[in-house]
C-alpha atoms as a PDB file:
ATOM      1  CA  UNK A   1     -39.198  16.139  14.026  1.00  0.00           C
ATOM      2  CA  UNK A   2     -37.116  18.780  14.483  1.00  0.00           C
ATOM      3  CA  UNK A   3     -33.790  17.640  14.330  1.00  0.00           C
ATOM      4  CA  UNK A   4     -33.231  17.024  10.584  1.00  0.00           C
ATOM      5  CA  UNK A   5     -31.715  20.443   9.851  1.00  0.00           C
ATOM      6  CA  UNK A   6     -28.104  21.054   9.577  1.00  0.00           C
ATOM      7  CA  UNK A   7     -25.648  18.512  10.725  1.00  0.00           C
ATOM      8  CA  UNK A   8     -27.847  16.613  12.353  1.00  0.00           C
ATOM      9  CA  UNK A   9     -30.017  15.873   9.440  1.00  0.00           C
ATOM     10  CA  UNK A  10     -26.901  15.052   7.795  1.00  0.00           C
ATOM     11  CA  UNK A  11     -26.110  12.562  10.154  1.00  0.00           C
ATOM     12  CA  UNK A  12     -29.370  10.773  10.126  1.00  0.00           C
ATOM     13  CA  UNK A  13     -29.569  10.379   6.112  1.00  0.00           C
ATOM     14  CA  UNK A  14     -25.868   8.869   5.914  1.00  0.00           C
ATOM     15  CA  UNK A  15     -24.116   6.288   6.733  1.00  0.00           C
ATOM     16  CA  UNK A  16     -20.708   5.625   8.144  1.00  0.00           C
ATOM     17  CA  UNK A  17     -17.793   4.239   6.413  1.00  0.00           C
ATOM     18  CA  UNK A  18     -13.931   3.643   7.539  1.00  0.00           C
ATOM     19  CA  UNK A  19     -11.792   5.795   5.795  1.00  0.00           C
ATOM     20  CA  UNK A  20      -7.809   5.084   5.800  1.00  0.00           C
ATOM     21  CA  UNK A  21      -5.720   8.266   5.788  1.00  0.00           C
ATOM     22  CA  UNK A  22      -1.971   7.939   4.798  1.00  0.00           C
ATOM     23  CA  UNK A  23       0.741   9.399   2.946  1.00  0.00           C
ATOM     24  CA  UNK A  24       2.335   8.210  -0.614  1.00  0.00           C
ATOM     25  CA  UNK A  25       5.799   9.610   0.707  1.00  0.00           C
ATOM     26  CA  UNK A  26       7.231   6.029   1.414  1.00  0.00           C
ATOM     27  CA  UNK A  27       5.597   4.060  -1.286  1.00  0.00           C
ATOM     28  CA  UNK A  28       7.370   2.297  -4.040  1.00  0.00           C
ATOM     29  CA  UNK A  29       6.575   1.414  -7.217  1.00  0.00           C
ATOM     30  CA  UNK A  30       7.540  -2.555  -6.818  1.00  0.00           C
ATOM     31  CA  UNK A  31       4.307  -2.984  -5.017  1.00  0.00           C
ATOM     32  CA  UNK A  32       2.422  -2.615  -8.042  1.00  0.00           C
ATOM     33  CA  UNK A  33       2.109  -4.510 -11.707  1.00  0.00           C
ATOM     34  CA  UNK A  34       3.969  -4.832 -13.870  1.00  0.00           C
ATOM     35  CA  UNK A  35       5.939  -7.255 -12.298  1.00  0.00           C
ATOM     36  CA  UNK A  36       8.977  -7.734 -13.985  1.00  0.00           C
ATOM     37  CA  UNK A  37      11.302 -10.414 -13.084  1.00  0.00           C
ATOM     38  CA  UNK A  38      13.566  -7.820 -11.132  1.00  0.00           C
ATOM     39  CA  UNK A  39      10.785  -6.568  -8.916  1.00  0.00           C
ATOM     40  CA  UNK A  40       9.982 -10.412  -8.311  1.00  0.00           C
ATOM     41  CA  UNK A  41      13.141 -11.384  -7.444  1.00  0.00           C
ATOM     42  CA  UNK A  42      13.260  -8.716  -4.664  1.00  0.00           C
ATOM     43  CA  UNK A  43       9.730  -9.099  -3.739  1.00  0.00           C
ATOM     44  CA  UNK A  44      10.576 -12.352  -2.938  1.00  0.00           C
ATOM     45  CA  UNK A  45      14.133 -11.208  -1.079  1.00  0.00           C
ATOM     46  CA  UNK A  46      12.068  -8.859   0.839  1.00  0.00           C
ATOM     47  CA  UNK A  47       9.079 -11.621   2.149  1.00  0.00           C
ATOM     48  CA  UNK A  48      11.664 -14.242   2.818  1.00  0.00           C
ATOM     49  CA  UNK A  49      14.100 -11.841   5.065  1.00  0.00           C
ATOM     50  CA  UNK A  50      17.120 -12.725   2.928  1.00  0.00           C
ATOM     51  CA  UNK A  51      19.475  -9.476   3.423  1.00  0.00           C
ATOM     52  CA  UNK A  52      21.951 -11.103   0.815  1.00  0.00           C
ATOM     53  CA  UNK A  53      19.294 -11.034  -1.748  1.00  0.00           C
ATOM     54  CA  UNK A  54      17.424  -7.986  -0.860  1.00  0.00           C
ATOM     55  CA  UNK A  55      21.004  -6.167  -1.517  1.00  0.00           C
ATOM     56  CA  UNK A  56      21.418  -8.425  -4.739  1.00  0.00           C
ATOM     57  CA  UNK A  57      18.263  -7.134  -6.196  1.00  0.00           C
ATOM     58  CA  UNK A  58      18.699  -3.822  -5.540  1.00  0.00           C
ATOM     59  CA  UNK A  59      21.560  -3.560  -7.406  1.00  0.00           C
ATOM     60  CA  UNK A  60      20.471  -5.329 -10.422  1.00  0.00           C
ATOM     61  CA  UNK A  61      22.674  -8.874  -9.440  1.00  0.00           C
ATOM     62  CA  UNK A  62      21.183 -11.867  -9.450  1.00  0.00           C
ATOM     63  CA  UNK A  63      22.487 -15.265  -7.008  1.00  0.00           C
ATOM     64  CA  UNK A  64      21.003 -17.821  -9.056  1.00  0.00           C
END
């Protein structure tokens, strides 16, 4: 009975959740929609591993 003051009262009425902490520093905007057909091209450069491309579509080239 007496140990639902304070923190520990707060800890009995909620409940846990994960929470992911991380920085925006690093992100880019290709990750998210619109996707044009430049930021497909190197999304696609990028999952296959294709250096060639990757450098293609960063400077606005295309192979095809």
């Amino acid at each position: 009975m007496g140990s639902y003051h304070g923190k520990f009262s707060f800890d009995a009425f909620s409940h846990k959740k994960g929470v992911l902490y991380r920085s925006f520093a690093g992100d880019s905007s290709t990750r998210y929609p619109p996707y044009t057909p430049e930021k497909e091209r190197l999304l696609k450069a990028l999952m296959s591993g294709n250096i060639l491309g990757i450098i293609l579509a960063l400077i606005g080239w295309s192979k095809d």
